[in-house]
Protein backbone atom coordinates (compact mmCIF):
# COMPACT_ATOMS: atom_id res chain seq x y z
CA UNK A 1 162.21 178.97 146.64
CA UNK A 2 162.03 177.30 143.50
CA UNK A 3 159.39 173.92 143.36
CA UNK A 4 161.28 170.69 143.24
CA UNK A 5 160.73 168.77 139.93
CA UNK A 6 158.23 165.43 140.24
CA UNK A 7 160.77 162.45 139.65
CA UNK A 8 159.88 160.51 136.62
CA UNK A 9 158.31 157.33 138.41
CA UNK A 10 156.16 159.98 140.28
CA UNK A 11 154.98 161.48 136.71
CA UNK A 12 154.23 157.51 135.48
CA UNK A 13 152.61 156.74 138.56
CA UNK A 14 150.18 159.69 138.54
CA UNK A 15 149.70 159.45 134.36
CA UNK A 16 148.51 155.91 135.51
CA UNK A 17 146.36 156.61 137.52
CA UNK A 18 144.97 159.19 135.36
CA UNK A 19 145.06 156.81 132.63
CA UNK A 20 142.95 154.62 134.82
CA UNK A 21 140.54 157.22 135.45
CA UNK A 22 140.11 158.63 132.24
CA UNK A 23 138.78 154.76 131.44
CA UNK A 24 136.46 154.71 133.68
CA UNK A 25 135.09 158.51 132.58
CA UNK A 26 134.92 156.59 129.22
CA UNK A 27 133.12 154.05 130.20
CA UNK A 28 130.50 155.84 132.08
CA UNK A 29 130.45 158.52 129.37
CA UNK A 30 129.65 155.15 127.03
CA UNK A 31 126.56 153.54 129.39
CA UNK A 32 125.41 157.21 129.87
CA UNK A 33 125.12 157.44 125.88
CA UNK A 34 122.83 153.94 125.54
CA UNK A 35 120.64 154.89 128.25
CA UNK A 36 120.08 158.38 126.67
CA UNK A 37 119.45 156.72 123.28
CA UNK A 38 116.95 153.90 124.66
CA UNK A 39 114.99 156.60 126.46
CA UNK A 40 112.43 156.73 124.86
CA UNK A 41 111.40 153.31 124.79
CA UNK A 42 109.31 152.89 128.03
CA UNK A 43 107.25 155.35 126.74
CA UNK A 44 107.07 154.44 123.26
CA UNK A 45 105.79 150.66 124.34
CA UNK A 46 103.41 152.26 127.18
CA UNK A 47 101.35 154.34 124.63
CA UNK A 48 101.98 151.92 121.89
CA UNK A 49 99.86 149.06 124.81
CA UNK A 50 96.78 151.98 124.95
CA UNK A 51 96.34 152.26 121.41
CA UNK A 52 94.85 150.12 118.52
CA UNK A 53 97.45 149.80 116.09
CA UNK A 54 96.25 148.01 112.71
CA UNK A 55 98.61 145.03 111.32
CA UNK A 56 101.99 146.21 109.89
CA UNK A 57 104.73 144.26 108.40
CA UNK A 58 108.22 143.88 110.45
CA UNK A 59 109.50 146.14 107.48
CA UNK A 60 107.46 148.69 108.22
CA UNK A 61 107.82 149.07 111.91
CA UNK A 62 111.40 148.84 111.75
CA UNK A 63 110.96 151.74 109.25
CA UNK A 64 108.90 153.66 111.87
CA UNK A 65 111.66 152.70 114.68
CA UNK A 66 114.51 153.67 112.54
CA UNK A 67 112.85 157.46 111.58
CA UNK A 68 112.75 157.89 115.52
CA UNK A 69 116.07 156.77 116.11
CA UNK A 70 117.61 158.68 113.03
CA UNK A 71 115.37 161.75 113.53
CA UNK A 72 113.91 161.58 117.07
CA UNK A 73 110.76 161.71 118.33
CA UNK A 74 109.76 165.51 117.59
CA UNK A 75 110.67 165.77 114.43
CA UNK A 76 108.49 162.43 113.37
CA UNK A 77 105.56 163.57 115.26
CA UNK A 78 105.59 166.94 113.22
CA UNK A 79 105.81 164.93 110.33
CA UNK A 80 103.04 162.48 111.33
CA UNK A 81 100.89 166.09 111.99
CA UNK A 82 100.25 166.70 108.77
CA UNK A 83 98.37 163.54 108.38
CA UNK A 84 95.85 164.96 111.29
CA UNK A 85 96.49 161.81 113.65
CA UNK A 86 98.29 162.75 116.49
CA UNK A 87 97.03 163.68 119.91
């Protein structure tokens, strides 16, 4: 018993609603990336409220923002361990 072919409206009709899903995967995929990427910030401002930090210029701690964003958080802590200051 050989399967009956889908009629082409029944193909378009499916591939739109696949279409339709596939949109919504995207945009989920999308808000699931900027929540991953802002993380860390809770954290980041908690510990930064507990500590002393001496003045900076905006330069600067957009320079210290931008190494954890481009490199993440582990890799600039090991790099702020050789200086002996992290806890």
């Amino acid at each position: 018993m050989a399967k009956r072919p889908k009629s082409l409206e029944a193909i378009r009709a499916e591939r739109s609603e696949l279409d339709a899903r596939l949109k919504e995967l995207r945009r989920l995929e999308k808000e699931a990336l900027e929540a991953e990427r802002d993380a860390g910030r809770a954290p980041l401002f908690a510990a930064l409220e507990r500590i002393k930090i001496a003045a900076m210029s905006q330069g600067e701690a957009k320079a210290i923002a931008k190494a954890i964003a481009d490199h993440g958080s582990t890799k600039v802590v090991a790099a702020l361990s050789s200086l002996g200051t992290t806890s």
